[in-house]
Protein backbone atom coordinates (compact mmCIF):
# COMPACT_ATOMS: atom_id res chain seq x y z
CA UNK A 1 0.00 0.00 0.00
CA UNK A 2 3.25 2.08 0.85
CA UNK A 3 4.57 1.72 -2.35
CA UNK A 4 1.24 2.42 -4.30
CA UNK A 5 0.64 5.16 -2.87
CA UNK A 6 3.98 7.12 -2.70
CA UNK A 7 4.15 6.40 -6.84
CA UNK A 8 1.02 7.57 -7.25
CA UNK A 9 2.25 10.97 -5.49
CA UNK A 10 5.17 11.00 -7.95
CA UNK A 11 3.38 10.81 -10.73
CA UNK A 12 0.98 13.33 -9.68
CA UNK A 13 3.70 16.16 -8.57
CA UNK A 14 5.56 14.69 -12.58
CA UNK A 15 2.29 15.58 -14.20
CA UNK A 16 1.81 19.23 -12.62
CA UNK A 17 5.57 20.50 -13.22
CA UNK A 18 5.07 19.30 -17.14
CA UNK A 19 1.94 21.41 -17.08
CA UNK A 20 4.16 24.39 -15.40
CA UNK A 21 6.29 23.74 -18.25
CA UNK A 22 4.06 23.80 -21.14
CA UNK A 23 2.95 27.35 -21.58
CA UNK A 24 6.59 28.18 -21.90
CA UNK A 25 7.37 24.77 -24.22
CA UNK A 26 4.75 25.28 -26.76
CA UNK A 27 4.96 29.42 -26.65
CA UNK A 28 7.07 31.83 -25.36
CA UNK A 29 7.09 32.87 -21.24
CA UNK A 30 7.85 35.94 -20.06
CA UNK A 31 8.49 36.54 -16.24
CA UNK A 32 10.48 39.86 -15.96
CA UNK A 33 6.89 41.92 -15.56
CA UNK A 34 6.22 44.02 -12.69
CA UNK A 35 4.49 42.50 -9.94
CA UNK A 36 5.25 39.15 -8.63
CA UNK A 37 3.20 35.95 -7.82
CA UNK A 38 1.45 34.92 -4.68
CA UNK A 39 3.68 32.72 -2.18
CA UNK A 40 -0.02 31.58 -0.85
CA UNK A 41 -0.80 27.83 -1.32
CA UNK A 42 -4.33 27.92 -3.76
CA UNK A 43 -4.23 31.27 -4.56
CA UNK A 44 -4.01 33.20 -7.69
CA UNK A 45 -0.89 34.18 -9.41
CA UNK A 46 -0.13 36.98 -11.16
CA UNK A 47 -0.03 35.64 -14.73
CA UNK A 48 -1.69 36.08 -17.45
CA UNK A 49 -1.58 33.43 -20.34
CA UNK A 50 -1.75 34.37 -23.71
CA UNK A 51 -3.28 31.86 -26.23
CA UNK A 52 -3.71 31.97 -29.33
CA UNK A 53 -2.81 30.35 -33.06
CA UNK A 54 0.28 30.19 -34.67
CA UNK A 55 1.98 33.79 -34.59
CA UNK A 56 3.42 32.76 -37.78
CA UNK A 57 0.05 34.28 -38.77
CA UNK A 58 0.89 37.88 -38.74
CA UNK A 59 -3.03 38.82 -37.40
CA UNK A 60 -2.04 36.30 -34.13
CA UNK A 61 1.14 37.80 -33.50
CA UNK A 62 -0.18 40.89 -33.35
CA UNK A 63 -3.32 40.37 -31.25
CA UNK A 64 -0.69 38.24 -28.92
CA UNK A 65 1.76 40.83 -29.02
CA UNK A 66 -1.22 43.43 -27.79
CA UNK A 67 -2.63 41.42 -25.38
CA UNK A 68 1.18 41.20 -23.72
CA UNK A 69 2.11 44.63 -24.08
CA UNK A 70 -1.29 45.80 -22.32
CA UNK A 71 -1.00 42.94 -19.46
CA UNK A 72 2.71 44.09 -18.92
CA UNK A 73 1.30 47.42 -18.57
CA UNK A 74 -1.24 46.77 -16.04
CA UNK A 75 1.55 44.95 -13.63
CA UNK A 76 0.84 41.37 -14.49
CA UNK A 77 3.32 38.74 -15.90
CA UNK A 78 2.89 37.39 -18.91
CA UNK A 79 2.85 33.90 -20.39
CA UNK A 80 2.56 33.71 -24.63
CA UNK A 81 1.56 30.41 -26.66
CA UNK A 82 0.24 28.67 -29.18
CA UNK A 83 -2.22 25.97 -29.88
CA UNK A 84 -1.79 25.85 -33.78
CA UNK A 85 -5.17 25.22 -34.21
CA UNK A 86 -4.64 22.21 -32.15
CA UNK A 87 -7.78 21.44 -29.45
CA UNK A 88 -5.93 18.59 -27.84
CA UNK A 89 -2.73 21.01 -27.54
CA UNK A 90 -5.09 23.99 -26.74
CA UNK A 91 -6.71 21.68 -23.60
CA UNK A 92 -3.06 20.75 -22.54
CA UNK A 93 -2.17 24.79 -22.61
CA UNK A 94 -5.62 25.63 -20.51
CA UNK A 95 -4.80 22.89 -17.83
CA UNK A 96 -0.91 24.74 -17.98
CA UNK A 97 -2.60 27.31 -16.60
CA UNK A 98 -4.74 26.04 -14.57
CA UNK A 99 -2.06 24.48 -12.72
CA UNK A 100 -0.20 27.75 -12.48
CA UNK A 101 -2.97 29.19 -11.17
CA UNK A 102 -3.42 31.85 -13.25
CA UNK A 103 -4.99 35.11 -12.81
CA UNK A 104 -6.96 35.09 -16.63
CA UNK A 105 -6.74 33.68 -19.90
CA UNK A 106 -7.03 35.57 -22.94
CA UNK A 107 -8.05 32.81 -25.69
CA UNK A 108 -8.05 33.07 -29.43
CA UNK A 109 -9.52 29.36 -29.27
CA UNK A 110 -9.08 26.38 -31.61
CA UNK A 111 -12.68 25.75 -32.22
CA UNK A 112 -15.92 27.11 -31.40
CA UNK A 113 -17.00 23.32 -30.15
CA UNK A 114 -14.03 21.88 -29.09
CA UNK A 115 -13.44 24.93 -26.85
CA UNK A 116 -16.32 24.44 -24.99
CA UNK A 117 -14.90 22.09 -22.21
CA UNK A 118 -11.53 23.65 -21.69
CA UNK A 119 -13.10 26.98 -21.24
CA UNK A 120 -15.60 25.80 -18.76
CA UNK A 121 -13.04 23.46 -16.93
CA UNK A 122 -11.19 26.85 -16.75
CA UNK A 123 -13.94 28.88 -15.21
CA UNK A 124 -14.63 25.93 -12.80
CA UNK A 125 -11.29 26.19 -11.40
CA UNK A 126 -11.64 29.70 -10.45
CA UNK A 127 -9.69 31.06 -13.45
CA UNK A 128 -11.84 33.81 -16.32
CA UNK A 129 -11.40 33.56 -19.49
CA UNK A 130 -11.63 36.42 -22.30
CA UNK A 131 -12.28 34.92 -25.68
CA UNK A 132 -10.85 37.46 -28.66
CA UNK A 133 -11.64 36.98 -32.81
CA UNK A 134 -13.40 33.72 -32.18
CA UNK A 135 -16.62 32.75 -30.64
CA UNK A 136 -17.30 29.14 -28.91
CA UNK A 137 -21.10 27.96 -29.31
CA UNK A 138 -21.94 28.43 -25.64
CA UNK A 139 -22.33 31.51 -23.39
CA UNK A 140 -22.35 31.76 -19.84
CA UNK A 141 -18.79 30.38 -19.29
CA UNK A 142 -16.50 32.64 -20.85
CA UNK A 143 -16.59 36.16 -19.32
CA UNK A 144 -16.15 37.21 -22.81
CA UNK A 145 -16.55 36.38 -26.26
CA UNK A 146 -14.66 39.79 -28.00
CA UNK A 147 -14.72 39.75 -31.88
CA UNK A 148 -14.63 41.65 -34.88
CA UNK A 149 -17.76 42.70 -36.78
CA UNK A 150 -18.02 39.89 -38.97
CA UNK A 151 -20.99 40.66 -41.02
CA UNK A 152 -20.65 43.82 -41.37
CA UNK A 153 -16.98 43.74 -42.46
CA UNK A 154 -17.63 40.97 -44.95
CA UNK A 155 -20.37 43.05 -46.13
CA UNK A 156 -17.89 45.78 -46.78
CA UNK A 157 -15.68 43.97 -48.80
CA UNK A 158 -18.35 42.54 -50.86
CA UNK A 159 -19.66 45.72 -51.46
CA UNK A 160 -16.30 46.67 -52.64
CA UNK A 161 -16.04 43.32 -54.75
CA UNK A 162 -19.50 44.31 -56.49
CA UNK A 163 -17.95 47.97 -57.43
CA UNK A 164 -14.66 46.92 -58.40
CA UNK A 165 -16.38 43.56 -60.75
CA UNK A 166 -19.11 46.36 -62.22
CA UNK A 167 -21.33 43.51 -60.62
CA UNK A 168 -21.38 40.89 -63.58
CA UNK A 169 -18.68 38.31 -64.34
CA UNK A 170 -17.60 34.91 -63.06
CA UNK A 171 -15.81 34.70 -59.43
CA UNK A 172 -14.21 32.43 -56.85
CA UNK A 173 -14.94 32.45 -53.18
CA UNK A 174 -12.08 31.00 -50.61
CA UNK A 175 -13.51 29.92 -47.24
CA UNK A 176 -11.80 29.33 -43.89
CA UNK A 177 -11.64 26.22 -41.32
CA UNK A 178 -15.27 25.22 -41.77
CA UNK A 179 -14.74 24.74 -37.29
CA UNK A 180 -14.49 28.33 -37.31
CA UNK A 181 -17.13 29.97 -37.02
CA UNK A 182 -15.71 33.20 -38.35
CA UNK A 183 -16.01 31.54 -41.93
CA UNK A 184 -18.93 31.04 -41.88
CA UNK A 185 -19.98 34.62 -40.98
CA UNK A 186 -18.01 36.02 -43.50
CA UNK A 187 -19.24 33.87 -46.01
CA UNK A 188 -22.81 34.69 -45.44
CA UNK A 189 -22.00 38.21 -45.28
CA UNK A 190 -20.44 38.05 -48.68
CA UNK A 191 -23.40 36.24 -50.08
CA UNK A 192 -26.24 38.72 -48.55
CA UNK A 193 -24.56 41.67 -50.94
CA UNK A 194 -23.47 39.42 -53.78
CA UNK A 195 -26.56 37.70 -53.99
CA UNK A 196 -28.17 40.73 -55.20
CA UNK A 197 -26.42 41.13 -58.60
CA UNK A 198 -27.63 37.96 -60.56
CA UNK A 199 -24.80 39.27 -63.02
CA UNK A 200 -22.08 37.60 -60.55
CA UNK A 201 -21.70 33.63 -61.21
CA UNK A 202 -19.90 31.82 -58.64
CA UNK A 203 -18.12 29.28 -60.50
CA UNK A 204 -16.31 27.77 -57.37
CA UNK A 205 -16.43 27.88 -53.62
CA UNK A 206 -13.40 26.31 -51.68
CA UNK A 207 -11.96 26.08 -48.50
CA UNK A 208 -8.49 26.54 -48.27
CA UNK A 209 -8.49 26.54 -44.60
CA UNK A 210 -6.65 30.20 -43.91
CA UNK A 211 -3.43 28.74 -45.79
CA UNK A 212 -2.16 30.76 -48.01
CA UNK A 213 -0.36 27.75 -50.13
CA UNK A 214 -3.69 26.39 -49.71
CA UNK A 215 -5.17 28.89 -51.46
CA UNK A 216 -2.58 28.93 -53.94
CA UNK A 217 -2.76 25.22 -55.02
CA UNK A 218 -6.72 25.48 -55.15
CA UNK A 219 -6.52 28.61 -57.13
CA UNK A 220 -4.45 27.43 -60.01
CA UNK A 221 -6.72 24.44 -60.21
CA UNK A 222 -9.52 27.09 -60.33
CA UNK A 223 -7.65 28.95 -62.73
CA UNK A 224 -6.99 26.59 -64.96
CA UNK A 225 -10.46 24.88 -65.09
CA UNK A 226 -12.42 28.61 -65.48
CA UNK A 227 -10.75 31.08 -67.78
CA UNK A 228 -13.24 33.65 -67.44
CA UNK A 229 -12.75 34.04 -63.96
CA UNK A 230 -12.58 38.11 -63.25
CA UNK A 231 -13.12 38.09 -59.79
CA UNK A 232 -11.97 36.34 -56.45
CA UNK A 233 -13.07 36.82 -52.80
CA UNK A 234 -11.47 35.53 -49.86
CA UNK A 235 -12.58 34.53 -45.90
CA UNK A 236 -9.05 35.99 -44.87
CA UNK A 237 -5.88 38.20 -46.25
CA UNK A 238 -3.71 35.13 -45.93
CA UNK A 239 -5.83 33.08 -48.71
CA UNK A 240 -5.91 36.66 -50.49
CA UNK A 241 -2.23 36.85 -50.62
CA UNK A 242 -2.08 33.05 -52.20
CA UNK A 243 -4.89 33.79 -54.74
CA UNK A 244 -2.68 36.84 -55.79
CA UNK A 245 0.42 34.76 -56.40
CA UNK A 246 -1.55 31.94 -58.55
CA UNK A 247 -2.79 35.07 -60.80
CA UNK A 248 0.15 36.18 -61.08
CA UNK A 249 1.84 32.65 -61.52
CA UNK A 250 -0.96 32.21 -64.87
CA UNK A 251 -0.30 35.58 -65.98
CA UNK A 252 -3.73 36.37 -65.55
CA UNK A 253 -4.54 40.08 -65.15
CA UNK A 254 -7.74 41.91 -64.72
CA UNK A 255 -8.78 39.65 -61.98
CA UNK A 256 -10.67 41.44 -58.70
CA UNK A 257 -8.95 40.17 -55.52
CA UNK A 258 -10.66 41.23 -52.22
CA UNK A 259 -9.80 40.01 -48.70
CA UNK A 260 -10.43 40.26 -44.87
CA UNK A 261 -8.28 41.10 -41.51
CA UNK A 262 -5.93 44.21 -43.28
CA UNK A 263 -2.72 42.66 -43.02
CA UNK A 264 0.10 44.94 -43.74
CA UNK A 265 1.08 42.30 -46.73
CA UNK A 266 -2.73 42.92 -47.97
CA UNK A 267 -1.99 46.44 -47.90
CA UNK A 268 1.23 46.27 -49.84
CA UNK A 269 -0.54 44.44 -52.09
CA UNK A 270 -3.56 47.08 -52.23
CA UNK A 271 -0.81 49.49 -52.79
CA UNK A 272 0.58 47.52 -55.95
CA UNK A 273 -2.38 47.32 -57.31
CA UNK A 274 -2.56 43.45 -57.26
CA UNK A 275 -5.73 43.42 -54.78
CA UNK A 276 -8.92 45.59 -54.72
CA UNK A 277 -9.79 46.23 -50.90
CA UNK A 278 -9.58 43.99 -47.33
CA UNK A 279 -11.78 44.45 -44.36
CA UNK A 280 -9.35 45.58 -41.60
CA UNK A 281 -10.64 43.66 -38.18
CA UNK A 282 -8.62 45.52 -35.39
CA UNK A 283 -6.69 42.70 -33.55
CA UNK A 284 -4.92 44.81 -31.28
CA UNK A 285 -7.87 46.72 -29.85
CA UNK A 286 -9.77 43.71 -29.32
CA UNK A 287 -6.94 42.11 -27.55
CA UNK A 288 -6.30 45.20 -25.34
CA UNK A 289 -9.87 44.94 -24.60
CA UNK A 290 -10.10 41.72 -23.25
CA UNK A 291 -6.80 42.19 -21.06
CA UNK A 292 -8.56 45.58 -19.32
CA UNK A 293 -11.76 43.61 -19.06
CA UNK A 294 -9.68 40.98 -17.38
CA UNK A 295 -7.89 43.42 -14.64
CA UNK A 296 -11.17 44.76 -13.77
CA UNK A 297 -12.74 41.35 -13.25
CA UNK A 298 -9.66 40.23 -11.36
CA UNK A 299 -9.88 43.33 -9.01
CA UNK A 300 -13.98 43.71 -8.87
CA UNK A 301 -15.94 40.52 -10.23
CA UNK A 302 -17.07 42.17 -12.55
CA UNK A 303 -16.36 43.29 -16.45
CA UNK A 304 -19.21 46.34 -16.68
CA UNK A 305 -19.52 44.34 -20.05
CA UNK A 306 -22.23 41.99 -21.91
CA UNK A 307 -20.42 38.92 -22.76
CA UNK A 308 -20.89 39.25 -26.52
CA UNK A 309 -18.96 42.06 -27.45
CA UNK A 310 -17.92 43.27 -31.17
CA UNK A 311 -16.13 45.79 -33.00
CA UNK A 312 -16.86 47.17 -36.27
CA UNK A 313 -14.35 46.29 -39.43
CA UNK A 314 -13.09 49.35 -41.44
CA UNK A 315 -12.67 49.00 -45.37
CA UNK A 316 -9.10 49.31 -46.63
CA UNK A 317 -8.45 50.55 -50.31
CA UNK A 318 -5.73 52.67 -52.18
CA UNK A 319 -7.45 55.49 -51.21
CA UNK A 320 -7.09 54.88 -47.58
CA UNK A 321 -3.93 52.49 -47.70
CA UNK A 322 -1.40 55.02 -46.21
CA UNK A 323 -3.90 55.53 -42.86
CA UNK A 324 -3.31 51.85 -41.38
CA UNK A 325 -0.34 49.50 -40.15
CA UNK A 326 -0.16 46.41 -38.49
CA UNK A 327 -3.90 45.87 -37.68
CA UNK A 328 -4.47 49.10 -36.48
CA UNK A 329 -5.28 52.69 -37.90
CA UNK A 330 -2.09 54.62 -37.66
């Protein structure tokens, strides 16, 4: 009985140092912020993790990098990482936390389902959670879901697409991850405008899952298969950007391009001429957001905030190119 017992206490002290260890593993960890963590056994730390998808994404890093900056700011330490789209990695990062006993999580989550049980295993243990860009399909558990305007962004650019395409003409529509459900708002937002110029064929509708080789693979396939094509819209800058390069790639020219987030690489492109417009959603400002919501809820209980909060999208063109930088108005 000894012996059970003592290697079952081994195991369970192994189990919560790996979890100490993952935030920092599958991210980045930063401890050198003002203020310092409780020495009380059970109570709250000082931290604040920071989770989100891959910064190799430009619109993660810089929702991340806001999130940190406005956390350091506000005396907390900071821990940064990904979940790559990952749930099982995602749930491993959340229990990292847990364990750590952090003070909030800010979440840009890895599916609106398979979020739904790390976020509320989360709030059970004591610890709120601030969702930015993507919703889960529950309330009441999250103490906030903070996201961009789909709709009405989407319906931006595709009022854009309809000017720039003199609303007739073939077209191609990338999606995102069909388990986000930011595609699928921007999708139906492009549809309620296009819908109403019978002039506008889709030829083809594909998912290219936010990749921007994806998107580039699909589109020459596209390409090749419909050589009318004169217009293309896109769930996200990133499939954009790829769309762009297999135009380019088939010397096509004359071909619409319009995207969504207003990445600074859309806006070069904007610039060039090679796209039409993008829907800027502000990362940064949502991220600071949910980090002040999260020091007030830390220090009074309370957000002053519905749970379902969003932020309009502003259109980016040439016009307006030279006003915006990395996900924020300049």
């Amino acid at each position: 009985m000894f012996h059970r017992k003592a290697r079952r206490t081994v195991t369970t002290t192994a189990a919560l140092a790996a979890g100490a260890l993952l935030l920092s593993a599958c991210g980045s960890s930063d401890d050198s912020s003002s203020g310092s963590s409780s020495s009380k056994s059970g109570s709250k730390s000082n931290l604040v993790a920071i989770i989100t998808p891959s910064a190799d994404n430009p619109f993660f890093k810089a929702e991340a990098d806001a999130a940190k900056k406005k956390a350091v700011s506000l005396g907390y330490k900071t821990s940064v990482a990904s979940h790559d789209d990952d749930p099982n990695k995602q749930s491993e990062l959340i229990d990292a936390a847990i364990s750590r006993k952090a003070a909030a999580i800010i979440l840009d989550n890895a599916g609106a389902d398979a979020s739904i049980g790390p976020v509320r295993k989360a709030t059970k243990a004591g610890i709120p959670v601030f969702l930015i860009d993507r919703e889960i399909n529950e309330t009441g558990i999250a103490k906030a879901q903070i996201v961009s305007n789909n709709a009405q962004g989407a319906q931006l650019a595709a009022q854009e697409f309809v000017t720039a395409t003199k609303g007739k003409g073939e077209y191609v529509e990338l999606t995102g991850k069909e388990s986000d459900t930011n595609a699928s708002v921007r999708s139906k937002g492009f549809a309620d405008v296009i819908s109403q110029y019978p002039d506008l064929k889709q030829v083809a509708k594909q998912t290219a899952n936010w990749d921007q080789q994806e998107a580039f693979s699909k589109m020459e396939t596209i390409l090749q298969r419909n050589p009318k094509i004169s217009g293309v819209i896109a769930g996200n800058d990133t499939m954009a950007l790829g769309a762009v390069a297999a135009i380019k790639s088939a010397k096509r020219k004359n071909i619409v391009v319009v995207g969504f987030d207003g990445s600074p690489d859309a806006i070069a492109q904007i610039k060039a001429g090679t796209m039409r417009a993008t829907a800027l959603q502000p990362a940064a400002l949502g991220a600071e957001r949910a980090v002040e919501q999260a020091d007030k809820y830390v220090k009074t209980g309370k957000t002053g905030q519905p749970e379902k909060q969003s932020i309009d999208c502003e259109l980016i063109t040439v016009k307006n190119a030279d006003e915006y930088g990395v996900f924020a108005k300049l």
